[in-house]
N, C-alpha and C. Protein backbone atom coordinates (compact mmCIF):
# COMPACT_ATOMS: atom_id res chain seq x y z
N UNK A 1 0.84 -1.18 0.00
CA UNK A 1 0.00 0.00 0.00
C UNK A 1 0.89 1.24 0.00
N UNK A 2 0.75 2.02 -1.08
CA UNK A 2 1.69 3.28 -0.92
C UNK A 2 0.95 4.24 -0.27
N UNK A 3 1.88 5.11 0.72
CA UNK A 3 1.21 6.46 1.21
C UNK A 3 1.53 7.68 0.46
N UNK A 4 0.36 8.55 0.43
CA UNK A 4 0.27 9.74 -0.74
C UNK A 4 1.40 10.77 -0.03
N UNK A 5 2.07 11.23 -1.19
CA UNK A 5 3.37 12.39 -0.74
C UNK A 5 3.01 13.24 0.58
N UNK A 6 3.91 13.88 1.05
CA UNK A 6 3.47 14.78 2.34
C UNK A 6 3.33 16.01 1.58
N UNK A 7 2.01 16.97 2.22
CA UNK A 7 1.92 18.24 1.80
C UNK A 7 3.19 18.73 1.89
N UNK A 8 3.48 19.83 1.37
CA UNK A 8 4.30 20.74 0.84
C UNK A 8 3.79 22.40 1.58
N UNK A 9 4.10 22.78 2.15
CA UNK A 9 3.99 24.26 2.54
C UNK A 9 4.07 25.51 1.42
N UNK A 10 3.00 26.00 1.60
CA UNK A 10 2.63 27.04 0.53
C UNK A 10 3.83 27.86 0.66
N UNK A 11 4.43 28.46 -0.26
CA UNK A 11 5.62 29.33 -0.09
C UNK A 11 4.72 31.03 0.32
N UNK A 12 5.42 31.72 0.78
CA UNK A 12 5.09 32.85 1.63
C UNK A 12 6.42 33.72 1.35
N UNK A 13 6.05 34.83 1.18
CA UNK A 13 6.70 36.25 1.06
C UNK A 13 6.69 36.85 2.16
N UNK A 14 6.00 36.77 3.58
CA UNK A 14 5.94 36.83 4.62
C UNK A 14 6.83 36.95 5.48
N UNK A 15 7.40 37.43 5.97
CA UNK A 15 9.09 37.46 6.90
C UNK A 15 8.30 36.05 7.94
N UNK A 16 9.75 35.33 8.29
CA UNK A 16 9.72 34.10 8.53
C UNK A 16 9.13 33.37 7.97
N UNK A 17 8.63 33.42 7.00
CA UNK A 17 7.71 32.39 6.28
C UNK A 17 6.52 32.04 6.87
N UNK A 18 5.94 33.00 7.64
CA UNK A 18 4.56 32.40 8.36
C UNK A 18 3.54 33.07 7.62
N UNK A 19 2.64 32.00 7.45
CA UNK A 19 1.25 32.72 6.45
C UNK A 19 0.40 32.06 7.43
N UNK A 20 -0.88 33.44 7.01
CA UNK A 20 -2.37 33.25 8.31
C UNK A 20 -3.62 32.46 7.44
N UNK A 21 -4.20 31.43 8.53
CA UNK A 21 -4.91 31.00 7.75
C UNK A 21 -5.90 31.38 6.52
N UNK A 22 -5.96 32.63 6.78
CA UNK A 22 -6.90 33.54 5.98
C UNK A 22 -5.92 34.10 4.33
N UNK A 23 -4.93 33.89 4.91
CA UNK A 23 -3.66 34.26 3.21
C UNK A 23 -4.13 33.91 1.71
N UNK A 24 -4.53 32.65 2.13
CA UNK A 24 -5.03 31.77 0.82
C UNK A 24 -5.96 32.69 0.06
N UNK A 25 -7.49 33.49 1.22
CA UNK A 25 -8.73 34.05 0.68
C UNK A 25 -8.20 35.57 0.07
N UNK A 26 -6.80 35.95 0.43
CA UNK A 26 -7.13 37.53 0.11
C UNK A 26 -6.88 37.72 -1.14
N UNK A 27 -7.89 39.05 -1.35
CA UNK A 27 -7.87 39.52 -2.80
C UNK A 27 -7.02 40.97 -3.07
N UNK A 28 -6.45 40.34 -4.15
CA UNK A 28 -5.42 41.55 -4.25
C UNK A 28 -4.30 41.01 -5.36
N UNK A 29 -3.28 41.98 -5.79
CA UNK A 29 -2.51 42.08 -6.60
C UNK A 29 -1.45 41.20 -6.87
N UNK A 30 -1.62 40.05 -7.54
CA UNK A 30 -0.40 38.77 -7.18
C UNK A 30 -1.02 37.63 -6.09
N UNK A 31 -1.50 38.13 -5.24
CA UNK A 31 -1.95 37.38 -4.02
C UNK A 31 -0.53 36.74 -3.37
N UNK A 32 0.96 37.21 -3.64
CA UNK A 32 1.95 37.07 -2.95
C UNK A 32 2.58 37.93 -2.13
N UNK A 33 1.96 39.17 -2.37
CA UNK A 33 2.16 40.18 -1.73
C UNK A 33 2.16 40.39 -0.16
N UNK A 34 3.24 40.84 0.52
CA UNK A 34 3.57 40.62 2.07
C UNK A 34 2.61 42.05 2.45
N UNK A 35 2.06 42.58 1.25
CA UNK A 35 1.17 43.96 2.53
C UNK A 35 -0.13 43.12 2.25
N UNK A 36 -0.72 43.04 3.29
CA UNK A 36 -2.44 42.63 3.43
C UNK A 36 -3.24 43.35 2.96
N UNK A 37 -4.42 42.74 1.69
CA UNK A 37 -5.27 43.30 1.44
C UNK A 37 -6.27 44.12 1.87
N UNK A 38 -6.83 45.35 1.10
CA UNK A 38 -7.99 45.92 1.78
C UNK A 38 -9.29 45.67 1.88
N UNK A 39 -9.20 44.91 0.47
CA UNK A 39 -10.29 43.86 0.19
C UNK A 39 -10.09 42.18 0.79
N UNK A 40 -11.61 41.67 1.50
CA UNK A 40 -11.55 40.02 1.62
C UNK A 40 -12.94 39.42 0.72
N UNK A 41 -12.29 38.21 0.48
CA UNK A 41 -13.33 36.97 0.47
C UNK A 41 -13.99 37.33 1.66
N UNK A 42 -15.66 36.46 1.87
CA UNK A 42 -16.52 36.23 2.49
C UNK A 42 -15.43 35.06 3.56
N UNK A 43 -14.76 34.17 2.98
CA UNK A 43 -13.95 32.96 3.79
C UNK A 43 -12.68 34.02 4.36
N UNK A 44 -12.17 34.83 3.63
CA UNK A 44 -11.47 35.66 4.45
C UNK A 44 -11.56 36.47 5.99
N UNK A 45 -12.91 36.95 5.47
CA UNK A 45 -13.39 37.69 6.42
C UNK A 45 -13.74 36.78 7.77
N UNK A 46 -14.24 35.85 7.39
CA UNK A 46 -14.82 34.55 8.51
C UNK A 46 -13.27 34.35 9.31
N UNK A 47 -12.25 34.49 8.68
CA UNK A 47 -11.52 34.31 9.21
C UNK A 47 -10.94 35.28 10.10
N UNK A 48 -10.48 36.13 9.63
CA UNK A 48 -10.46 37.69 10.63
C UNK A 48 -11.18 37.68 11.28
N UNK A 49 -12.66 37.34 11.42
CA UNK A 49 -13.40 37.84 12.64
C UNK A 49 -13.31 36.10 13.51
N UNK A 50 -13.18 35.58 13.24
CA UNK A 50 -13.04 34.29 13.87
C UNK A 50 -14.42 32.98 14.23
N UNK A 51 -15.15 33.88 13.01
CA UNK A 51 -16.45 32.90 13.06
C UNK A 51 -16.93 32.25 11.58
N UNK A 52 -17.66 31.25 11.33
CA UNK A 52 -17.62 30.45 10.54
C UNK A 52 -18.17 31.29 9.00
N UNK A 53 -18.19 31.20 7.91
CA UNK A 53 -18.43 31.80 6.58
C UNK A 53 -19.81 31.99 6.32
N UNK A 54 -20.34 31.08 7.01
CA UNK A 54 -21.97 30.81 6.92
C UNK A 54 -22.46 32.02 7.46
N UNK A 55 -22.17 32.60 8.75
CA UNK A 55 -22.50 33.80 9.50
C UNK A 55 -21.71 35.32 8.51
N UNK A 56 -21.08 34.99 7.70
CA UNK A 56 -20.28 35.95 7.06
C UNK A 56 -21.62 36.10 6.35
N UNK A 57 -22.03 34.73 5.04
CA UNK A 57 -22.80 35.52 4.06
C UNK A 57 -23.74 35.46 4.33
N UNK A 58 -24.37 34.96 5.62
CA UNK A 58 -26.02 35.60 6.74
C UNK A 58 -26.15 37.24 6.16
N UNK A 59 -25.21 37.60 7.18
CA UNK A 59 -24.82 38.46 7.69
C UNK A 59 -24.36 39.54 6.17
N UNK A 60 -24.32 39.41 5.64
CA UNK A 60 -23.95 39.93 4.12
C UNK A 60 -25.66 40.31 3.63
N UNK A 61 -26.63 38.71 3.53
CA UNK A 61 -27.75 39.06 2.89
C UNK A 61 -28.40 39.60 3.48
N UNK A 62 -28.20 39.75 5.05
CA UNK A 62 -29.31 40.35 5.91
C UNK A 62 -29.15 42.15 5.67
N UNK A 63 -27.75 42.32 4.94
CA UNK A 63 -27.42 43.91 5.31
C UNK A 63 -26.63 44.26 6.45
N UNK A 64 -26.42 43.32 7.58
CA UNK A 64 -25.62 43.90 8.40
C UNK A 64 -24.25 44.11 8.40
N UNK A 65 -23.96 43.28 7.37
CA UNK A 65 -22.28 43.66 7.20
C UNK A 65 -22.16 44.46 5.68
N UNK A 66 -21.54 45.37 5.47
CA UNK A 66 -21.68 46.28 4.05
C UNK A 66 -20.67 45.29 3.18
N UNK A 67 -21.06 45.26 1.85
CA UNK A 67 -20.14 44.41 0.87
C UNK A 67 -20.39 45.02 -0.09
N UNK A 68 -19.56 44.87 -1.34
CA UNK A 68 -19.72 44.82 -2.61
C UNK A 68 -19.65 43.86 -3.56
N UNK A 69 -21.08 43.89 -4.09
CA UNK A 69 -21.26 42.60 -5.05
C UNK A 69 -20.32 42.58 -6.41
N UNK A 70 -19.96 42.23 -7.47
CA UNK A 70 -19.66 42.17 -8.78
C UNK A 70 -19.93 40.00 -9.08
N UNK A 71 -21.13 40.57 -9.56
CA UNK A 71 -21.16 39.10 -10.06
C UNK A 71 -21.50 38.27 -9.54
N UNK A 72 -21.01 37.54 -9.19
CA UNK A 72 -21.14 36.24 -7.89
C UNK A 72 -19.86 36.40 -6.95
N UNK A 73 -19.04 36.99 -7.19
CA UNK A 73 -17.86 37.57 -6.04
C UNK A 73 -18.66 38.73 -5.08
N UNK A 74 -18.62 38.13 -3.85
CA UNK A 74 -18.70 39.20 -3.09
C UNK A 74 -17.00 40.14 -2.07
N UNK A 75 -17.19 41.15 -1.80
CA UNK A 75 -16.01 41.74 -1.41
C UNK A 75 -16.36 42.41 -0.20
N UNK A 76 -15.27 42.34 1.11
CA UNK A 76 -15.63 43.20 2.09
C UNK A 76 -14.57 44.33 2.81
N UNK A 77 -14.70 45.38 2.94
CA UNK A 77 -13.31 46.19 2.88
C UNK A 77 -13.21 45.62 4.74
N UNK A 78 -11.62 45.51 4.75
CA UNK A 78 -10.84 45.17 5.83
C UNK A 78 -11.15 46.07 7.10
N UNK A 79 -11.36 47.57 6.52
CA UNK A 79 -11.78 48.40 7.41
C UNK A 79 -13.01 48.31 8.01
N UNK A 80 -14.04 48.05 7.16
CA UNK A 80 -15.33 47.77 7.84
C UNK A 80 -15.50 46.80 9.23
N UNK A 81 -14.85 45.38 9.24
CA UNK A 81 -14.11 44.75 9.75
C UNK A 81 -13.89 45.19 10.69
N UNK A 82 -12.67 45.76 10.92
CA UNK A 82 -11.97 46.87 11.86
C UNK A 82 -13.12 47.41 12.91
N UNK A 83 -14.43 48.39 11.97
CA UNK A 83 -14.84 49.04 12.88
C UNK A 83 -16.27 48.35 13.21
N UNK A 84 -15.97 47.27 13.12
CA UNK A 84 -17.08 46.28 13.38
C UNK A 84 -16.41 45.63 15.08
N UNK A 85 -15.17 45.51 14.53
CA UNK A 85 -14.74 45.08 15.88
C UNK A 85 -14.43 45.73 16.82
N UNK A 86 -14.26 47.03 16.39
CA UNK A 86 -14.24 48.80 17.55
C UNK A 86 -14.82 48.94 17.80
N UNK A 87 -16.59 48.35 17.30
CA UNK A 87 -17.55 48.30 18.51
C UNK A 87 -18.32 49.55 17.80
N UNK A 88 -17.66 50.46 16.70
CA UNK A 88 -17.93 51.36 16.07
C UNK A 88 -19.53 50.85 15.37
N UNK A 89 -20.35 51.93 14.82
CA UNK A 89 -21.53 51.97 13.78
C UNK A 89 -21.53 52.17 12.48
N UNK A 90 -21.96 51.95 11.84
CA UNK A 90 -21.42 52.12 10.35
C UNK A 90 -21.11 53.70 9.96
């Protein structure tokens, strides 16, 4: 019985080579880029705030979190985020 190769670690531009679970979702220029996007995925965002994606795009159709549609991509600025978690109002 052969065992399947060992994953391989995503390479990272990141000083020390550490990438956040959320690295994979961001949108932006190259997507290798060591400055963090201003824009996220819906799976991005789930990740920054630390709750599951499902409550991301609830929370998207209900209106309570502001996004921008194009298409079937939805987008959420990093800042909103931010002042979601400052406890801030829109």
């Amino acid at each position: 019985m052969s065992m399947p190769p060992p994953e391989q670690p995503e390479p990272s531009s990141a000083p020390g080579g550490q990438t956040s679970p959320a690295a994979r979702f961001l949108v932006g220029p190259g997507n290798g880029s060591a400055l963090p996007s201003a824009v996220l995925s819906p799976n991005a965002a789930a990740a920054y705030l630390g709750c599951d994606r499902k409550t991301v795009y609830a929370a998207v159709e209900r209106g309570e979190l502001p996004s921008l549609r194009l298409g079937r991509r939805i987008f959420i600025a990093r800042a909103t985020l931010d002042r979601l978690l400052a406890g801030e109002q829109r």
